[in-house]
PDB file of N, CA and C in Angstrom:
ATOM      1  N   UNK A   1       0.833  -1.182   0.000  1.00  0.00           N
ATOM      2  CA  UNK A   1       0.000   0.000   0.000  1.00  0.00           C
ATOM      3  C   UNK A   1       0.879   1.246   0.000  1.00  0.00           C
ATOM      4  N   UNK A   2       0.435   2.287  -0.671  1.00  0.00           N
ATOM      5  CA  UNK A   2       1.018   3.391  -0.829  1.00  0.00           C
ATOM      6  C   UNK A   2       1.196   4.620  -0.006  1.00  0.00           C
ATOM      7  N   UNK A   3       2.204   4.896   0.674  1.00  0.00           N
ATOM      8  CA  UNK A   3       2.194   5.923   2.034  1.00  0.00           C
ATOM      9  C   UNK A   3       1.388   7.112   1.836  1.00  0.00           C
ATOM     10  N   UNK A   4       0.235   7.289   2.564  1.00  0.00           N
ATOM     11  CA  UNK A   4      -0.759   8.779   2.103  1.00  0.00           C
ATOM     12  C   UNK A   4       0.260   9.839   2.092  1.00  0.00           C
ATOM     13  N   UNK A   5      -0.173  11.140   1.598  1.00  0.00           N
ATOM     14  CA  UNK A   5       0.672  12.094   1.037  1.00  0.00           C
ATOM     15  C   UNK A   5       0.199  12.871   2.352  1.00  0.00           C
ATOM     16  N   UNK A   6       0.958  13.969   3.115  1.00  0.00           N
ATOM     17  CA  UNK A   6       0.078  14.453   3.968  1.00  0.00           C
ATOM     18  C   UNK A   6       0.411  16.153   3.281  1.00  0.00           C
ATOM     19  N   UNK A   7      -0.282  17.314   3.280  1.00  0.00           N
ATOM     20  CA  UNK A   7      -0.260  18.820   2.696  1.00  0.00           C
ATOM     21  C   UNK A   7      -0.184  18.896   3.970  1.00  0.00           C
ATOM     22  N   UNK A   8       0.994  19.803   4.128  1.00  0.00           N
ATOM     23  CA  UNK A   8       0.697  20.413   5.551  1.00  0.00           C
ATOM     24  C   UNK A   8       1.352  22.422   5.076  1.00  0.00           C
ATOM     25  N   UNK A   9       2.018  22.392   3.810  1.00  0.00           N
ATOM     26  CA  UNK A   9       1.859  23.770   3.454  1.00  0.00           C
ATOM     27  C   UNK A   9       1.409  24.542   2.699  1.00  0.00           C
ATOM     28  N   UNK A  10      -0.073  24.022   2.813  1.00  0.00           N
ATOM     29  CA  UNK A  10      -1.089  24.342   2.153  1.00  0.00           C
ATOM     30  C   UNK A  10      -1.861  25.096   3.066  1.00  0.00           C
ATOM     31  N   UNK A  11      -2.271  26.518   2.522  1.00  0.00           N
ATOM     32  CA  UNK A  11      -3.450  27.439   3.568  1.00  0.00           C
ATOM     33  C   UNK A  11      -4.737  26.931   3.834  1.00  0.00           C
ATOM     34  N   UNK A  12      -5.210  27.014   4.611  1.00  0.00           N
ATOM     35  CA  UNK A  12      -6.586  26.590   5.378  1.00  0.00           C
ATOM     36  C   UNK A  12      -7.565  27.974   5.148  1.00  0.00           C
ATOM     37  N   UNK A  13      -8.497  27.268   4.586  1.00  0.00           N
ATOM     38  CA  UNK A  13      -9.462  28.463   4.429  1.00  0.00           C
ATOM     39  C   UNK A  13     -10.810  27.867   4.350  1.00  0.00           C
ATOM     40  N   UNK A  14     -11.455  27.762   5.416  1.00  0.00           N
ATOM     41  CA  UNK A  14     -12.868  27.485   5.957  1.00  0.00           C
ATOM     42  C   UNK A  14     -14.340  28.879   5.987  1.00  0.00           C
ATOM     43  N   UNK A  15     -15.088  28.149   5.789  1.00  0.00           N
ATOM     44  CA  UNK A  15     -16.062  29.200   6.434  1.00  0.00           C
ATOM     45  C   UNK A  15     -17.058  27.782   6.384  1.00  0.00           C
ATOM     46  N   UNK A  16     -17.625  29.060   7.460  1.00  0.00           N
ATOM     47  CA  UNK A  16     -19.392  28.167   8.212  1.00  0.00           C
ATOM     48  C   UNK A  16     -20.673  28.642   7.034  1.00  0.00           C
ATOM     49  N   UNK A  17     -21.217  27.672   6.233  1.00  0.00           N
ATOM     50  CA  UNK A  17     -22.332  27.886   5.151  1.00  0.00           C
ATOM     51  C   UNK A  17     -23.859  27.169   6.437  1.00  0.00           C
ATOM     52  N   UNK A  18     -24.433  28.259   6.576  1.00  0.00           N
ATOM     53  CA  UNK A  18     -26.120  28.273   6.971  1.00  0.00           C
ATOM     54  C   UNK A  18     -26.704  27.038   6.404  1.00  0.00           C
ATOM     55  N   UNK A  19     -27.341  26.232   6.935  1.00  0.00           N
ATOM     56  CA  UNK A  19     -28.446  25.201   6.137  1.00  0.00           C
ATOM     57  C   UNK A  19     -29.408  26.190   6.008  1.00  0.00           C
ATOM     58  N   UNK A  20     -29.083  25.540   4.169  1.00  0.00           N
ATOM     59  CA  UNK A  20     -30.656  26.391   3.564  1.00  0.00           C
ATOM     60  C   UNK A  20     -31.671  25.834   3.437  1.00  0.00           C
ATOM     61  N   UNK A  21     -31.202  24.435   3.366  1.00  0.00           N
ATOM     62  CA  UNK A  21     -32.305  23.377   3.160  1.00  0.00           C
ATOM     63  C   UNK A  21     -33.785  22.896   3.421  1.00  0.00           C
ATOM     64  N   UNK A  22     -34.825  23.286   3.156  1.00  0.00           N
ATOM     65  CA  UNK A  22     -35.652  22.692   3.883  1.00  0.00           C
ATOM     66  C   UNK A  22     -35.719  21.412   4.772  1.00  0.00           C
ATOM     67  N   UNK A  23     -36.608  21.512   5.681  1.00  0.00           N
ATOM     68  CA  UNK A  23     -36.325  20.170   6.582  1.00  0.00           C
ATOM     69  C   UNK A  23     -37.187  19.118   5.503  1.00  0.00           C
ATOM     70  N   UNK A  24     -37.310  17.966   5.946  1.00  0.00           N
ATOM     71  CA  UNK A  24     -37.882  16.864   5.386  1.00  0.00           C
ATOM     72  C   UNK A  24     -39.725  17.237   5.753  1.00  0.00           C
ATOM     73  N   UNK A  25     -40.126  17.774   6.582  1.00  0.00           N
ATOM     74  CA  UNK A  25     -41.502  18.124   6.852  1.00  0.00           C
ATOM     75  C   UNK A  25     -41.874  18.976   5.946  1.00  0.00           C
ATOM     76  N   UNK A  26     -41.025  19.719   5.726  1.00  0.00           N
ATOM     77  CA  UNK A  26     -41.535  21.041   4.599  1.00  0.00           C
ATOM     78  C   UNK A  26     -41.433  20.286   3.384  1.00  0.00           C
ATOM     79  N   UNK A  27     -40.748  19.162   2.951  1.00  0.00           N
ATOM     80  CA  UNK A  27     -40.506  18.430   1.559  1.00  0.00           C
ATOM     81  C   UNK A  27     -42.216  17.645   1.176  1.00  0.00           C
ATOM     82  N   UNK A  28     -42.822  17.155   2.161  1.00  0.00           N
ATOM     83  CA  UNK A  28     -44.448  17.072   1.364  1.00  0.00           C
ATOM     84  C   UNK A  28     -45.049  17.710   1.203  1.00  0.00           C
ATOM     85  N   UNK A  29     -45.679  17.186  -0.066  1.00  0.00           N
ATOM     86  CA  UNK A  29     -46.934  18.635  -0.401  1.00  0.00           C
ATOM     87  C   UNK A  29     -48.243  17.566   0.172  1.00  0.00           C
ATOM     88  N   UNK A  30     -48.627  18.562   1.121  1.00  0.00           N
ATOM     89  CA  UNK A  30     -50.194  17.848   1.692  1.00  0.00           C
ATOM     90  C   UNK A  30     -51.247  19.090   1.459  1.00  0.00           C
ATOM     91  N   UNK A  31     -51.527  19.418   0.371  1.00  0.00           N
ATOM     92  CA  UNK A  31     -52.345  20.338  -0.957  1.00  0.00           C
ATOM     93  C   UNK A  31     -53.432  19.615  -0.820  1.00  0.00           C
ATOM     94  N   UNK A  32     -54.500  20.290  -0.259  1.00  0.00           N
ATOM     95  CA  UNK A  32     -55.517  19.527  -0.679  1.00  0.00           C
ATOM     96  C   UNK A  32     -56.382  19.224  -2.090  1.00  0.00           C
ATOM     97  N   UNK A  33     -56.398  18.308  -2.564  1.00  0.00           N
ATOM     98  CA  UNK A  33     -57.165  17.519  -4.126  1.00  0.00           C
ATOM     99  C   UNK A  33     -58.509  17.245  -3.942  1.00  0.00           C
ATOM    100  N   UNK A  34     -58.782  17.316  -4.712  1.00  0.00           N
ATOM    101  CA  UNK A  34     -60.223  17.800  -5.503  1.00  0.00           C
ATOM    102  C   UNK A  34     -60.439  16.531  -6.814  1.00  0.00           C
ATOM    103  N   UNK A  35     -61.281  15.670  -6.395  1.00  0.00           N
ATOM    104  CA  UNK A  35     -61.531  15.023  -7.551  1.00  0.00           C
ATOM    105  C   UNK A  35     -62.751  15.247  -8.834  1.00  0.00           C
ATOM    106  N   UNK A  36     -62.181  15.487  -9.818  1.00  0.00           N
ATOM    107  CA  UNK A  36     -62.973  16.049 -10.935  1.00  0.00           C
ATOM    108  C   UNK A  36     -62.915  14.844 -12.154  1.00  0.00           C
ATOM    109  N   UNK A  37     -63.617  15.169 -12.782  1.00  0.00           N
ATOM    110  CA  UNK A  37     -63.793  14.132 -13.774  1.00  0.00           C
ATOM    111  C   UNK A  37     -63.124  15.194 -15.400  1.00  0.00           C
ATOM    112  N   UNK A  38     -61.895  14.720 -16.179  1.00  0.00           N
ATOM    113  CA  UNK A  38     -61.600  15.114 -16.957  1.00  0.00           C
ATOM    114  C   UNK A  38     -61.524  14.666 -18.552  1.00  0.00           C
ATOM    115  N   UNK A  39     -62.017  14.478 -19.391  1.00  0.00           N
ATOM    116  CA  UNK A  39     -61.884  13.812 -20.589  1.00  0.00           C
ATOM    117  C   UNK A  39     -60.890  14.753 -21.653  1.00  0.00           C
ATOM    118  N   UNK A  40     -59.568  13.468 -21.786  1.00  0.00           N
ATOM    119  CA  UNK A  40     -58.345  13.713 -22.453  1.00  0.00           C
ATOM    120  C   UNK A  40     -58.836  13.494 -23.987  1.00  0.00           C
ATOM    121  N   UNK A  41     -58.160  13.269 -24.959  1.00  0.00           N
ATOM    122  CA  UNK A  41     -58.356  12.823 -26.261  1.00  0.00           C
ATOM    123  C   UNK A  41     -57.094  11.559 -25.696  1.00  0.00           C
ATOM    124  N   UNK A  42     -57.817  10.528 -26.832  1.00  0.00           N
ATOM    125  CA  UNK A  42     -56.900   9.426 -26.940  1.00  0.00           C
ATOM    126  C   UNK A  42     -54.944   9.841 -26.899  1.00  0.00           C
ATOM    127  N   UNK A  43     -55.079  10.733 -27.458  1.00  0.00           N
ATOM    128  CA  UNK A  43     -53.302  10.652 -28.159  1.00  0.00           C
ATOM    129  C   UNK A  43     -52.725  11.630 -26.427  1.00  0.00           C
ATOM    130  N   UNK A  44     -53.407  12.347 -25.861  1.00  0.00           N
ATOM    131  CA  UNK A  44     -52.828  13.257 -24.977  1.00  0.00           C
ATOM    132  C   UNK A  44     -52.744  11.825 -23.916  1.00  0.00           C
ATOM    133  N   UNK A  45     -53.936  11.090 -23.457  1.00  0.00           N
ATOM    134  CA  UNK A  45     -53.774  10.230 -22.407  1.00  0.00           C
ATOM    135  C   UNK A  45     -52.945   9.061 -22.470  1.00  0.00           C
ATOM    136  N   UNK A  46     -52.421   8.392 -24.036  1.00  0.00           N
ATOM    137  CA  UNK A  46     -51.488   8.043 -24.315  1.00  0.00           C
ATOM    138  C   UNK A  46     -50.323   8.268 -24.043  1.00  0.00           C
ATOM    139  N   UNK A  47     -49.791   9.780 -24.413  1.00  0.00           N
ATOM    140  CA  UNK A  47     -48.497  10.113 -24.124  1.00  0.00           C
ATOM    141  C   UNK A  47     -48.345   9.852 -22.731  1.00  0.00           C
ATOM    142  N   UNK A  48     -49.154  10.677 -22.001  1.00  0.00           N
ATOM    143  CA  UNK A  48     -49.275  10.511 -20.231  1.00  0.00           C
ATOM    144  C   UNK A  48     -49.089   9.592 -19.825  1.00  0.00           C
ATOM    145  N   UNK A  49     -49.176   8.304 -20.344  1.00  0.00           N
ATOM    146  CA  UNK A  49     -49.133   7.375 -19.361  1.00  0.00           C
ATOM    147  C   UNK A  49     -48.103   6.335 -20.185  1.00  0.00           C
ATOM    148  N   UNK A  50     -47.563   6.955 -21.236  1.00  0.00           N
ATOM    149  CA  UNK A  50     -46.373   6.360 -21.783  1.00  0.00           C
ATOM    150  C   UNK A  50     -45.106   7.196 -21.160  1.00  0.00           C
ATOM    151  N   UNK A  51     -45.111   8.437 -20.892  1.00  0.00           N
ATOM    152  CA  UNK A  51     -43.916   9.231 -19.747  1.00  0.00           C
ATOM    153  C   UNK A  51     -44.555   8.407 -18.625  1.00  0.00           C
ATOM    154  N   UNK A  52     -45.194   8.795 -18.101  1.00  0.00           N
ATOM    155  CA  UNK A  52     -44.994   7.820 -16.343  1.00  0.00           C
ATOM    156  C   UNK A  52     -44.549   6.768 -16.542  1.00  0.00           C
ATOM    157  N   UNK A  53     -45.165   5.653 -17.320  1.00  0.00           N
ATOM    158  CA  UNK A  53     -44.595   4.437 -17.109  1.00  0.00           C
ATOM    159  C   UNK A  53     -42.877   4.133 -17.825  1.00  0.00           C
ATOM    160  N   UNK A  54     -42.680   5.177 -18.195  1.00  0.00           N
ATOM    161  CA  UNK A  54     -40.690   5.169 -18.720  1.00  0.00           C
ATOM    162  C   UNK A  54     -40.260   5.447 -17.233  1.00  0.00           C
ATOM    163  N   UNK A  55     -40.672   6.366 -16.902  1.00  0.00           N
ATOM    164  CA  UNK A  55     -39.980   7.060 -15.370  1.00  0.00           C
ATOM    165  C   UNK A  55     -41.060   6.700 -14.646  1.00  0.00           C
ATOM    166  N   UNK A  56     -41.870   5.659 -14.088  1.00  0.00           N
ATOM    167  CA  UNK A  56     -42.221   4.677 -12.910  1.00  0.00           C
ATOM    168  C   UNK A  56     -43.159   5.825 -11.888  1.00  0.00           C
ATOM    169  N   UNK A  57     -43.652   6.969 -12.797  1.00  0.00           N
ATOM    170  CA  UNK A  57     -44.580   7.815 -11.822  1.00  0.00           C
ATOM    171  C   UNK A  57     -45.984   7.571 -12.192  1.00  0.00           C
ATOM    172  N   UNK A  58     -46.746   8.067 -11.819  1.00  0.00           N
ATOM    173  CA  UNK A  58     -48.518   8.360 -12.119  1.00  0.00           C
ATOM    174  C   UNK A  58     -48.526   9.206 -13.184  1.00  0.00           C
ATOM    175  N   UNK A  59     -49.170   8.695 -14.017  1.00  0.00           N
ATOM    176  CA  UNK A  59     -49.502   9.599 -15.236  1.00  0.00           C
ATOM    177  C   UNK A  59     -50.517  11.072 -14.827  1.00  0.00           C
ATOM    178  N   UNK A  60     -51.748  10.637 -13.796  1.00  0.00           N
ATOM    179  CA  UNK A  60     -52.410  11.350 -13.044  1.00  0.00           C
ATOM    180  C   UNK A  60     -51.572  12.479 -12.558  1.00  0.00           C
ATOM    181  N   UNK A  61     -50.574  11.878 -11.282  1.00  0.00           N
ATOM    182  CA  UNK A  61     -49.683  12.877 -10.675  1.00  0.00           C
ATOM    183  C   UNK A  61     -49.369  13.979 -11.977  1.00  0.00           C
ATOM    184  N   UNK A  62     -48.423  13.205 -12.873  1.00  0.00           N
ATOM    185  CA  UNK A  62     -47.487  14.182 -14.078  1.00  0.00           C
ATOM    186  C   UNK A  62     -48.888  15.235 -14.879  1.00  0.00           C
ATOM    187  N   UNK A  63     -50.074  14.597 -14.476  1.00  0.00           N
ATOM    188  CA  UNK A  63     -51.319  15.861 -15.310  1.00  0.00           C
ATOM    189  C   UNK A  63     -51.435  16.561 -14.418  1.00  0.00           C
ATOM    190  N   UNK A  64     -51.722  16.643 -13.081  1.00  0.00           N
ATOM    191  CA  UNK A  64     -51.934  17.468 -12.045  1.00  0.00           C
ATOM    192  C   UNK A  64     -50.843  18.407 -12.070  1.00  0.00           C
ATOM    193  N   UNK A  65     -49.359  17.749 -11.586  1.00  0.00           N
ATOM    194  CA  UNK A  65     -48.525  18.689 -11.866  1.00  0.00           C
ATOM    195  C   UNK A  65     -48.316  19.753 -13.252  1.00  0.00           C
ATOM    196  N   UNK A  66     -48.475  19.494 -13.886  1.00  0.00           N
ATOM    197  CA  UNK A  66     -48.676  20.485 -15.103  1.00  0.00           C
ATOM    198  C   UNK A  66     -49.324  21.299 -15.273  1.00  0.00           C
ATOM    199  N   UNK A  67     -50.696  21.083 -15.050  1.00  0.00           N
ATOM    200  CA  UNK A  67     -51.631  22.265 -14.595  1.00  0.00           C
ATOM    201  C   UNK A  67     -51.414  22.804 -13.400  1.00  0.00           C
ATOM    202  N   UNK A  68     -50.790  22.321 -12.328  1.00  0.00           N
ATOM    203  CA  UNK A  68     -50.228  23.334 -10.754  1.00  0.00           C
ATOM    204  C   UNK A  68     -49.150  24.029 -11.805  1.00  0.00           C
ATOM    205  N   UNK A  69     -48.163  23.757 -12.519  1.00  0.00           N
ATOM    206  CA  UNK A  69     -46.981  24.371 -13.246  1.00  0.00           C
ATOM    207  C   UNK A  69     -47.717  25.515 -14.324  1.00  0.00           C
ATOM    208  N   UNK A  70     -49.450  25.137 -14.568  1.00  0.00           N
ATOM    209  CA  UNK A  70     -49.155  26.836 -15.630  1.00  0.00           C
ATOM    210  C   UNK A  70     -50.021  27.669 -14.770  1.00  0.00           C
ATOM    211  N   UNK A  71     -51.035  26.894 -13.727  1.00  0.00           N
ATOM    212  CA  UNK A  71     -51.125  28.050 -12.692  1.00  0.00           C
ATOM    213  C   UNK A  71     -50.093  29.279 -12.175  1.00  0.00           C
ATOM    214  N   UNK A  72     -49.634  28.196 -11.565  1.00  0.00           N
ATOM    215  CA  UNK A  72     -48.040  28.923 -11.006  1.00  0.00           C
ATOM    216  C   UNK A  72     -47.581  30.119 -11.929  1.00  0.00           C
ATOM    217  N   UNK A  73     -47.420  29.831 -13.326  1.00  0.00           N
ATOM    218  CA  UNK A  73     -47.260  30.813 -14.192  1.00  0.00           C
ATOM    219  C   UNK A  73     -47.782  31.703 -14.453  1.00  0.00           C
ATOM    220  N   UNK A  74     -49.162  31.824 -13.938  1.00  0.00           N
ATOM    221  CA  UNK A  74     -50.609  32.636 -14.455  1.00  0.00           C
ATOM    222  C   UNK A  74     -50.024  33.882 -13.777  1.00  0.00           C
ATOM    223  N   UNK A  75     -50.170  33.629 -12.648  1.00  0.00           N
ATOM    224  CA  UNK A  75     -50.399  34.526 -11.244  1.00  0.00           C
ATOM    225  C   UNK A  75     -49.423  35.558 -11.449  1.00  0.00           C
TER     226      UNK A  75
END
């Protein structure tokens, strides 16, 4: 095994960085849902549920989110 190298005349320069992070409580969205009845066309509910099932999510979820995403934009 190879003897570690040790830097010892090398400058030290630290600082203390704030957690910005949200905690894990603030990471769910508990939004309250509203169930509505929506009629897609064949080819839109297709795609939807051909992206979820590549990436293993709800096709549902990925429609909801999209419409929360052009809300968001409206405002």
């Amino acid at each position: 095994m190879k003897q570690a190298i040790k830097y010892s005349d090398e400058p030290l320069e630290a600082r203390v960085i704030n957690d910005f992070l949200p905690s894990p409580e603030n990471l769910i969205l508990k939004e309250k849902k509203r169930r509505v009845t929506l009629t897609l066309t064949e080819k839109s509910l297709d795609f939807f549920k051909g992206a979820a099932k590549k990436h293993g999510a709800s096709y549902q979820a990925m429609i909801r989110r999209l419409i929360d995403y052009y809300v968001a934009n409206q405002a």
